[in-house]
PDB file of N, CA and C in Angstrom:
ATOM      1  N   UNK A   1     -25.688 -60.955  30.588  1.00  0.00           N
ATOM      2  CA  UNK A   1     -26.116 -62.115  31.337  1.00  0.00           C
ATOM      3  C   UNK A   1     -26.246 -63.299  30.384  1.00  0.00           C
ATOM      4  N   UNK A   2     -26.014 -64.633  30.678  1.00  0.00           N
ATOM      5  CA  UNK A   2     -25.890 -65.944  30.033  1.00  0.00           C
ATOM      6  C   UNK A   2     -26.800 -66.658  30.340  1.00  0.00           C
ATOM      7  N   UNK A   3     -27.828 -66.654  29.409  1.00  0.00           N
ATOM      8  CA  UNK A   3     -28.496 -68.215  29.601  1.00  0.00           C
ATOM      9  C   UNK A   3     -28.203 -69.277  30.276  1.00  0.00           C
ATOM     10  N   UNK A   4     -28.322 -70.021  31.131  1.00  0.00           N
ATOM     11  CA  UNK A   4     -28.021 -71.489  31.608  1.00  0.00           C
ATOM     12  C   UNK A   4     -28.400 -72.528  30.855  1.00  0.00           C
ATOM     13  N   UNK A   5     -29.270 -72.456  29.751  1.00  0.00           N
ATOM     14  CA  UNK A   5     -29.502 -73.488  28.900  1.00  0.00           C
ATOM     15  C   UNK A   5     -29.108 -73.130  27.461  1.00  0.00           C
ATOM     16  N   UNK A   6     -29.084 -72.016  26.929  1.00  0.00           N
ATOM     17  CA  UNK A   6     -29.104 -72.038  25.769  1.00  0.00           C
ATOM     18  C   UNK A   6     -27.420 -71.286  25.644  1.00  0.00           C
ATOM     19  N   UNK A   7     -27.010 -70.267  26.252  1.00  0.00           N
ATOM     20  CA  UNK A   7     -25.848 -70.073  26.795  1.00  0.00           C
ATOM     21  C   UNK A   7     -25.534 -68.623  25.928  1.00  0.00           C
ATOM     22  N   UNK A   8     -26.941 -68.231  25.380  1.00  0.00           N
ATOM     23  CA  UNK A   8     -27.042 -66.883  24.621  1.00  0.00           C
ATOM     24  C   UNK A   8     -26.738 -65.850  25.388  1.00  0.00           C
ATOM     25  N   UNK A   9     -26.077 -64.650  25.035  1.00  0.00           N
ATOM     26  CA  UNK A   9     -25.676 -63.168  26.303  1.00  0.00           C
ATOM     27  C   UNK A   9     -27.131 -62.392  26.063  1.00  0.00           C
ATOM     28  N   UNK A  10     -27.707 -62.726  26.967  1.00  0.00           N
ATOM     29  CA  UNK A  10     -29.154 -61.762  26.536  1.00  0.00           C
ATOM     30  C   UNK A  10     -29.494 -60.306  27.851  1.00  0.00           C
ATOM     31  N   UNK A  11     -30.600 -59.369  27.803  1.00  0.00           N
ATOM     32  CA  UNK A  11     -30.116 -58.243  28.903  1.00  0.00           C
ATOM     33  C   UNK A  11     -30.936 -59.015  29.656  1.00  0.00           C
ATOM     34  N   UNK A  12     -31.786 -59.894  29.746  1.00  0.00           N
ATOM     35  CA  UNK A  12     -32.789 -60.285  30.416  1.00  0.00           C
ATOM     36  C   UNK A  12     -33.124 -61.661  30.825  1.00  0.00           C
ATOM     37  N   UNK A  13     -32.804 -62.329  32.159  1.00  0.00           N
ATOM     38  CA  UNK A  13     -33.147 -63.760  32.527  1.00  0.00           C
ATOM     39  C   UNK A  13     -34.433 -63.732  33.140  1.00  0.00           C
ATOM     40  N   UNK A  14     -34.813 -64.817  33.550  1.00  0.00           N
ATOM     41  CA  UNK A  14     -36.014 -65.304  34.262  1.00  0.00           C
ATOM     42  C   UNK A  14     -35.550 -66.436  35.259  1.00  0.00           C
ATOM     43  N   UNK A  15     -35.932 -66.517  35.658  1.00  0.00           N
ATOM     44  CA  UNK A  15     -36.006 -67.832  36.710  1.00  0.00           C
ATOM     45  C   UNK A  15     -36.601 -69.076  37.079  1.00  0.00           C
ATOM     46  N   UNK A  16     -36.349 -70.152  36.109  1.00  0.00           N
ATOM     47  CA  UNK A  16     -37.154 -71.169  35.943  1.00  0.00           C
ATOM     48  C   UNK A  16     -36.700 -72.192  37.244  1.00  0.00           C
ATOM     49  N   UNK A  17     -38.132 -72.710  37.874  1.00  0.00           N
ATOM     50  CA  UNK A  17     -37.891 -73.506  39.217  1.00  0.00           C
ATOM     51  C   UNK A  17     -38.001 -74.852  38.845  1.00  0.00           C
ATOM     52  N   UNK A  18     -36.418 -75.581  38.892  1.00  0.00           N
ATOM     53  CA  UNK A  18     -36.146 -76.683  38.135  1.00  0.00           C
ATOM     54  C   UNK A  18     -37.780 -78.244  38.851  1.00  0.00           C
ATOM     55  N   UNK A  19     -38.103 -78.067  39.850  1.00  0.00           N
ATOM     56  CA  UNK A  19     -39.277 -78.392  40.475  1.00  0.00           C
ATOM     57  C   UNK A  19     -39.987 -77.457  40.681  1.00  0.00           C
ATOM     58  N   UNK A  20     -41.074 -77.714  39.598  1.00  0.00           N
ATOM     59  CA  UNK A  20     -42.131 -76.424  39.452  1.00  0.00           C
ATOM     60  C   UNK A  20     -42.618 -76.364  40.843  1.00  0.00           C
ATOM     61  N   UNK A  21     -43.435 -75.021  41.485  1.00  0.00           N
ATOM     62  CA  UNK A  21     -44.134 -74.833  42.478  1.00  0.00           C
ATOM     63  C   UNK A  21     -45.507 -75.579  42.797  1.00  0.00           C
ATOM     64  N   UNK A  22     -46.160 -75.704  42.055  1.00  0.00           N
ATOM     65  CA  UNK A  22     -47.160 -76.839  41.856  1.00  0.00           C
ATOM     66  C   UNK A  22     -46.920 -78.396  42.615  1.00  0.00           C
ATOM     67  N   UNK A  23     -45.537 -79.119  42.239  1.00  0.00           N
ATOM     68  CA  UNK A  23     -45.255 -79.760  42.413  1.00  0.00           C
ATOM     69  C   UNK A  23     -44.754 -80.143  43.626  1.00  0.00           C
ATOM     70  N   UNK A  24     -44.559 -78.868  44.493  1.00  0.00           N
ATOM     71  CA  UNK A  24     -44.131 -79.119  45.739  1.00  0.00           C
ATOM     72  C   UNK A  24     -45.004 -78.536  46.686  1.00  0.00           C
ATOM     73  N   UNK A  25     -44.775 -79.058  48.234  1.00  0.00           N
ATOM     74  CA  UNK A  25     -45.701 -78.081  49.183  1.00  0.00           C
ATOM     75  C   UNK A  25     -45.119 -76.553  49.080  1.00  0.00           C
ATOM     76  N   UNK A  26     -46.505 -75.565  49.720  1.00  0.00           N
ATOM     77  CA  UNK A  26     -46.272 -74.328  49.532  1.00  0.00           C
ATOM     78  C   UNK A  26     -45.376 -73.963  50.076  1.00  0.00           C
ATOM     79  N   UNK A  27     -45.506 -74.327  51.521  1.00  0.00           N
ATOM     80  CA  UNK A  27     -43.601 -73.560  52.243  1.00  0.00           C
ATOM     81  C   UNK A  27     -42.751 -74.195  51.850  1.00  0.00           C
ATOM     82  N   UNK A  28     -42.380 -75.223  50.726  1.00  0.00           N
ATOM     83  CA  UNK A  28     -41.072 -75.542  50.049  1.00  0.00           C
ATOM     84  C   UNK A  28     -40.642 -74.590  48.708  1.00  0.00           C
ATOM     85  N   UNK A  29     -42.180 -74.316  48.428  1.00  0.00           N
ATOM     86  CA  UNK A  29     -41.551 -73.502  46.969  1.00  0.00           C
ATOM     87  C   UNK A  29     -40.686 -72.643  46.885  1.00  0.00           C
ATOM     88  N   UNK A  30     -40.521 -71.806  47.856  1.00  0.00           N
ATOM     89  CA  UNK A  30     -39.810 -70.313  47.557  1.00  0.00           C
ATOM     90  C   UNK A  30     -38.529 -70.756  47.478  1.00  0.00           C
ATOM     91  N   UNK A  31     -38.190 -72.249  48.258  1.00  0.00           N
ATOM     92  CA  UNK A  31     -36.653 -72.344  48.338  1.00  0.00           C
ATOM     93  C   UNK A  31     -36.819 -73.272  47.437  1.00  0.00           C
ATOM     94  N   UNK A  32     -37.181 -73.464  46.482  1.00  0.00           N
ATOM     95  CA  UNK A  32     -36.438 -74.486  45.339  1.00  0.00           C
ATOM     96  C   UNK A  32     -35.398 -73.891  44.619  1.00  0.00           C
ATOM     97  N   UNK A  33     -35.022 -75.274  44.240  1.00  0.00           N
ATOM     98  CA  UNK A  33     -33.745 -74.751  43.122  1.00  0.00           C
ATOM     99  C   UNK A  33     -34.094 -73.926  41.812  1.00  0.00           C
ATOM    100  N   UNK A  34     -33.818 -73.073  41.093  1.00  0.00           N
ATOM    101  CA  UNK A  34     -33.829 -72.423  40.139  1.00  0.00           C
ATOM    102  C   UNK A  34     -32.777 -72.026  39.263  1.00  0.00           C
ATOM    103  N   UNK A  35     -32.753 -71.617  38.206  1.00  0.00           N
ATOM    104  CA  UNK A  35     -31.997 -71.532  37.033  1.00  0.00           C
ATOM    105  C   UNK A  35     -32.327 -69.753  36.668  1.00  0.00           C
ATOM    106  N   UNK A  36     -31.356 -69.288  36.242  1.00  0.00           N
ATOM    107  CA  UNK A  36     -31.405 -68.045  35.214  1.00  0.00           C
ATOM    108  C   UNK A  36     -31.347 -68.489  33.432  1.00  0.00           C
ATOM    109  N   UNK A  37     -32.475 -68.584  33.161  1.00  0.00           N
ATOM    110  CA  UNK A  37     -32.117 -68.497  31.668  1.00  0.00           C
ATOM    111  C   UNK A  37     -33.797 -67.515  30.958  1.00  0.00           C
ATOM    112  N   UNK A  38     -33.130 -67.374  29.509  1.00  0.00           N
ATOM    113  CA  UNK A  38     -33.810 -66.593  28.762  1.00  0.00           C
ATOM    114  C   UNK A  38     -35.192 -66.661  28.583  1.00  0.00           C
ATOM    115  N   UNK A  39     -35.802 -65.663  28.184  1.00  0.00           N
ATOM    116  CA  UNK A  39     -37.392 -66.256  28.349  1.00  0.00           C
ATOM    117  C   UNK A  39     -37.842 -66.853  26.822  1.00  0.00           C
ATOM    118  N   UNK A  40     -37.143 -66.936  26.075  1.00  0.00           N
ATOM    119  CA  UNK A  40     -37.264 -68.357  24.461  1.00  0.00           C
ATOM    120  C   UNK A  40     -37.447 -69.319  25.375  1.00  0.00           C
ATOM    121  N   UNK A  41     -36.219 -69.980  26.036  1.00  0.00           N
ATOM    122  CA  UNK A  41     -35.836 -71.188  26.678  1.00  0.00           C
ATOM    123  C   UNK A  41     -37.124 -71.397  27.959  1.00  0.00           C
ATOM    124  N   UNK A  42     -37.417 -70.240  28.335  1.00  0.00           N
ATOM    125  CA  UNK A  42     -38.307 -70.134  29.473  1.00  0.00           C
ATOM    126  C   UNK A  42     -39.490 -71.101  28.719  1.00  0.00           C
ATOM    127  N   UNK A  43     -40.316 -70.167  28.114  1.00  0.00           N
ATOM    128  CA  UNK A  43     -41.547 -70.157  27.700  1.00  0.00           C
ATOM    129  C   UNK A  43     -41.885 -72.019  26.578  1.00  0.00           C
ATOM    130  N   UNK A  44     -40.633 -72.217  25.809  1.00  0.00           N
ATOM    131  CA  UNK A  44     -40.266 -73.491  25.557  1.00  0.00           C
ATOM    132  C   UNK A  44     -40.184 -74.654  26.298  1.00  0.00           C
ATOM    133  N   UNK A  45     -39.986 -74.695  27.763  1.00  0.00           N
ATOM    134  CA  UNK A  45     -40.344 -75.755  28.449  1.00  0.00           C
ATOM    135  C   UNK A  45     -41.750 -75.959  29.070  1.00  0.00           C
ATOM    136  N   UNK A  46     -42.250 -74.552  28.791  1.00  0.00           N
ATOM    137  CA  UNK A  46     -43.334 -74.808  29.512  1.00  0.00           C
ATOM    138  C   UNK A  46     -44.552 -75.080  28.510  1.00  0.00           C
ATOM    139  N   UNK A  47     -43.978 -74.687  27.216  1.00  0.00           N
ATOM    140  CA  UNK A  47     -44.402 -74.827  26.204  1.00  0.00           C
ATOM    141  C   UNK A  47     -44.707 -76.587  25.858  1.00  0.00           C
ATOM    142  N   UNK A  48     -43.882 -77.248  25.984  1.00  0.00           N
ATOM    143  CA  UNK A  48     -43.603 -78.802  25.645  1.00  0.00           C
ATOM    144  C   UNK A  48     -43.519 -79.764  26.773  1.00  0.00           C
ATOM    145  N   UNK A  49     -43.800 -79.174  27.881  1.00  0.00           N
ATOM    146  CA  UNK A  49     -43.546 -80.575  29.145  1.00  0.00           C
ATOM    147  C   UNK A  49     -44.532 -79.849  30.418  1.00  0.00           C
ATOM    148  N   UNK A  50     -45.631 -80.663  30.886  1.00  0.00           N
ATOM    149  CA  UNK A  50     -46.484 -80.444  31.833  1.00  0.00           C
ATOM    150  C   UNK A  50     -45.346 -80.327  33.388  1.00  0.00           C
ATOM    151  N   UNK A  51     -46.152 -79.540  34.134  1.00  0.00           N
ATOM    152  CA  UNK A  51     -45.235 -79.687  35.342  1.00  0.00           C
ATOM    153  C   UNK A  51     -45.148 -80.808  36.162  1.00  0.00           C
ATOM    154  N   UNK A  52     -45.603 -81.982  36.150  1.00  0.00           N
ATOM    155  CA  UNK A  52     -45.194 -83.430  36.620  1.00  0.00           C
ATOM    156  C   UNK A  52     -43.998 -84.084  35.821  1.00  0.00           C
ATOM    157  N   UNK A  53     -43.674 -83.683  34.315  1.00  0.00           N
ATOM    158  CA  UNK A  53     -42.802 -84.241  33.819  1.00  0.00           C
ATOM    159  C   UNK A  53     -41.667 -83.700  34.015  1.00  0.00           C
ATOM    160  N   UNK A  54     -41.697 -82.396  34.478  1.00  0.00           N
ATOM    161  CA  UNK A  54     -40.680 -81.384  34.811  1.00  0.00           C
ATOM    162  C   UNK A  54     -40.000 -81.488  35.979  1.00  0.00           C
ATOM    163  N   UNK A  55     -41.348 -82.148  37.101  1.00  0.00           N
ATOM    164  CA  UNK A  55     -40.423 -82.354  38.259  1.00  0.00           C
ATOM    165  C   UNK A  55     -40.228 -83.587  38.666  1.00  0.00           C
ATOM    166  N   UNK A  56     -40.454 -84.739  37.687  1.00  0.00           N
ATOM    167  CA  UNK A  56     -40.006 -85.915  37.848  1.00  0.00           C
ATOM    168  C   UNK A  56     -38.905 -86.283  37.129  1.00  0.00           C
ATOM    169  N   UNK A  57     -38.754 -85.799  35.875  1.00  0.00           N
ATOM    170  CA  UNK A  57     -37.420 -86.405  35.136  1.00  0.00           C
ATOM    171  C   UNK A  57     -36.796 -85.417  34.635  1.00  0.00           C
ATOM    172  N   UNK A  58     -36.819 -84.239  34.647  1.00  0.00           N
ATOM    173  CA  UNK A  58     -36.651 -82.681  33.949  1.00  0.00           C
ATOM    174  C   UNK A  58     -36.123 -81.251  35.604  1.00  0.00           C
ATOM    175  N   UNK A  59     -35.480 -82.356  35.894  1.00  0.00           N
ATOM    176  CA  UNK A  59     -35.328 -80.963  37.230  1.00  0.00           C
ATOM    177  C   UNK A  59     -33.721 -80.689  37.458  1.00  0.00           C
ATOM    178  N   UNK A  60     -33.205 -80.669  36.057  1.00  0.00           N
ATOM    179  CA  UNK A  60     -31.928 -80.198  36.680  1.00  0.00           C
ATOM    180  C   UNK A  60     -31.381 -79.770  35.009  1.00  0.00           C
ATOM    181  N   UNK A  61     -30.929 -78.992  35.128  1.00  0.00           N
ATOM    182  CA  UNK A  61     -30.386 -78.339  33.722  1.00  0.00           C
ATOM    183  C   UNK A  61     -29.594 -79.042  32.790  1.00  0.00           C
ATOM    184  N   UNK A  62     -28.577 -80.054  33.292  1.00  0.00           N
ATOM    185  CA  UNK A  62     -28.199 -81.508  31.989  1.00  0.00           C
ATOM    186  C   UNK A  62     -29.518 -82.128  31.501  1.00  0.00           C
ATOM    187  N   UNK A  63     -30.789 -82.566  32.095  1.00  0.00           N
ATOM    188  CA  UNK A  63     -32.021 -82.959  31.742  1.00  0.00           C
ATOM    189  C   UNK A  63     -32.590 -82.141  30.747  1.00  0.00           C
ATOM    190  N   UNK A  64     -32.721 -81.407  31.400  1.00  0.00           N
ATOM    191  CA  UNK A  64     -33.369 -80.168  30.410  1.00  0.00           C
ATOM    192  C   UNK A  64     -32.761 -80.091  28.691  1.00  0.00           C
ATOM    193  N   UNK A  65     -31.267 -79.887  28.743  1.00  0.00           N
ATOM    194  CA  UNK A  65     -30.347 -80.115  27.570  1.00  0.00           C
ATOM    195  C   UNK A  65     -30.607 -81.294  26.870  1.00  0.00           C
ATOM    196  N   UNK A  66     -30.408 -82.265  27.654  1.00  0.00           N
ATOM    197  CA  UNK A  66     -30.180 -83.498  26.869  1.00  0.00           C
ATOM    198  C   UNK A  66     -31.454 -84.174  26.575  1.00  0.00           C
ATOM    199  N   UNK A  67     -32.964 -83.833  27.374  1.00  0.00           N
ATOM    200  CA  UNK A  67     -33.848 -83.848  26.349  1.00  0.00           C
ATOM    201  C   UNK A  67     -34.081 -83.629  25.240  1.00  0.00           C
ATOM    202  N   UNK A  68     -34.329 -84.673  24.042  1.00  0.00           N
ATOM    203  CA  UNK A  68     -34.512 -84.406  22.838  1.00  0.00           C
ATOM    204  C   UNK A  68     -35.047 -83.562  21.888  1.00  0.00           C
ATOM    205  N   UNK A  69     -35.947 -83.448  22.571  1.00  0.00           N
ATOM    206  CA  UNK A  69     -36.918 -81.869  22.003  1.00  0.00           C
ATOM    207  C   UNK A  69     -36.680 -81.094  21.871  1.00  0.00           C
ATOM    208  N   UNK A  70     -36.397 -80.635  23.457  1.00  0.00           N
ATOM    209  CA  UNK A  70     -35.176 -79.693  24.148  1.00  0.00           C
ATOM    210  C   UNK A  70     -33.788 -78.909  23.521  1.00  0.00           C
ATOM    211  N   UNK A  71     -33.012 -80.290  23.153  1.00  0.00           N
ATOM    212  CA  UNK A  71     -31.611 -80.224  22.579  1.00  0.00           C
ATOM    213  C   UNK A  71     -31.924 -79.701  21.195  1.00  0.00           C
ATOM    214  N   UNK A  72     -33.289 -79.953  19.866  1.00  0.00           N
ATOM    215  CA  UNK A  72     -33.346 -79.301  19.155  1.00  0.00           C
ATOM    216  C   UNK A  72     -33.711 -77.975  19.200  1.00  0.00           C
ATOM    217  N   UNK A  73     -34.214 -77.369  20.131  1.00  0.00           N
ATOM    218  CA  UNK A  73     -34.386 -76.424  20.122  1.00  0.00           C
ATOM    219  C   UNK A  73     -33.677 -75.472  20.619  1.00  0.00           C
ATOM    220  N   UNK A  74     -32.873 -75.875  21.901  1.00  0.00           N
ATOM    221  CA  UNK A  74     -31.728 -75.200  21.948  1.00  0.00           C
ATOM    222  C   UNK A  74     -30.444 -74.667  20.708  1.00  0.00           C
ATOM    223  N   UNK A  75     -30.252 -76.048  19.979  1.00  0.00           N
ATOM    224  CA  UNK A  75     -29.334 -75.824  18.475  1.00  0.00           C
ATOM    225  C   UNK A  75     -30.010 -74.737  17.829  1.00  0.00           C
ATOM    226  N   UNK A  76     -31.274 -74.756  17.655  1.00  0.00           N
ATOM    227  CA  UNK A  76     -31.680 -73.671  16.772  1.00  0.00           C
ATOM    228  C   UNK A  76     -31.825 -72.304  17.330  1.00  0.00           C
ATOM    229  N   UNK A  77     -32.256 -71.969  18.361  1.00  0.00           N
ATOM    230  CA  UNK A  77     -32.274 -71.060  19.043  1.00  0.00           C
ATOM    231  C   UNK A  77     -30.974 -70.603  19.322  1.00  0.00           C
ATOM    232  N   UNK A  78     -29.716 -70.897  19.638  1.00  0.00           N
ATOM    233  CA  UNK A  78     -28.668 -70.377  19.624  1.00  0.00           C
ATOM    234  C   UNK A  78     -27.697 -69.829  18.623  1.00  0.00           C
ATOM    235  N   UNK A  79     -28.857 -69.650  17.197  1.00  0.00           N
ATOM    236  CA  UNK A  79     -28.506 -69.120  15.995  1.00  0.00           C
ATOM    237  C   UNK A  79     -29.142 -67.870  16.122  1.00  0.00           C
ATOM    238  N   UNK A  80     -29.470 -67.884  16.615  1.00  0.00           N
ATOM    239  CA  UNK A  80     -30.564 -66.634  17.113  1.00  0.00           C
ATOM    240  C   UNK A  80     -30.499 -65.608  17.454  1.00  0.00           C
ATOM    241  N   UNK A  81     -30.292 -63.973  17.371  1.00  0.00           N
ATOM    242  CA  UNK A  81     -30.115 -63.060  17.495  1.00  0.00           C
ATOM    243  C   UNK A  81     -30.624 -62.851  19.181  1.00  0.00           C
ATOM    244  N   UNK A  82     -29.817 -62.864  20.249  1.00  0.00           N
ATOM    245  CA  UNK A  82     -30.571 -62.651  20.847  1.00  0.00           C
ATOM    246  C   UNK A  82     -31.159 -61.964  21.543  1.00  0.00           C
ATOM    247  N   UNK A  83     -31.309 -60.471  20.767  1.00  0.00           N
ATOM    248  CA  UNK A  83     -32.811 -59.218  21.097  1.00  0.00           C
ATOM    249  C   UNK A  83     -33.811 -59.702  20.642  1.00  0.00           C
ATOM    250  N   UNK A  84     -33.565 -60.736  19.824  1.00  0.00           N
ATOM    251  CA  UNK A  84     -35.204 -60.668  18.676  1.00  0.00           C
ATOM    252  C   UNK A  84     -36.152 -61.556  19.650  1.00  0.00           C
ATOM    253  N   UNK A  85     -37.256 -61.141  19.572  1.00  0.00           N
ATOM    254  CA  UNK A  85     -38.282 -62.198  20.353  1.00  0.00           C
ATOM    255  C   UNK A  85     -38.496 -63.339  19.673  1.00  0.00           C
ATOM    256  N   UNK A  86     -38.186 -64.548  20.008  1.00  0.00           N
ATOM    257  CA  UNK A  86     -38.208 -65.906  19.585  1.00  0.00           C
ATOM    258  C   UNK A  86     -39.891 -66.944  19.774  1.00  0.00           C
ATOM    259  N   UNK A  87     -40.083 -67.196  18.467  1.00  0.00           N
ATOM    260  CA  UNK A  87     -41.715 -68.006  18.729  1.00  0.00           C
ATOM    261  C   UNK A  87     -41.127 -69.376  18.643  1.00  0.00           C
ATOM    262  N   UNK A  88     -42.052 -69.578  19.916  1.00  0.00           N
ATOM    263  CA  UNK A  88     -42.077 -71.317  20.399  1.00  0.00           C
ATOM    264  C   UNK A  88     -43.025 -71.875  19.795  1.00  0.00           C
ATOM    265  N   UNK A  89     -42.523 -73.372  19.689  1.00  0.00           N
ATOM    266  CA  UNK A  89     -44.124 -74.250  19.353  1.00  0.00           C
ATOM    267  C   UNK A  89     -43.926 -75.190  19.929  1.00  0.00           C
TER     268      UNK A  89
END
């Protein structure tokens, strides 16, 4: 399976909801849009961007990339072995 952001073959995705659930009413959440990617990449956005910034300027996977923060950490992380468990900051 392939990351959607980082584009690593890992055995294991997650499902990040490009408009966090928070952010929307409750009977909209289940149908938001979502992404399959790794849980580095997972735990890294949630790591660095509150869920208002996520679902105002951060809700679609070119955003996500081409955020600056983002984009470094993707470069580095895709050097990355990816079985090994990866620490975020």
């Amino acid at each position: 399976m392939k990351c959607e952001l980082c584009e690593r073959e890992v055995t294991r995705l997650t499902a990040h909801h490009l408009i966090p659930k928070q952010a929307v009413k409750r009977k909209q959440a289940d149908s938001g849009p979502t992404v399959d990617i790794c849980s580095a990449c997972h735990r890294q956005i949630h790591r660095l961007f509150d869920n208002k910034h996520l679902a105002k300027e951060l809700n679609s996977v070119e955003a996500l990339k081409n955020e600056p923060q983002m984009a470094k950490f993707l470069a580095w992380v895709r050097k990355q072995k990816p079985d090994k468990r990866v620490q975020v900051h």
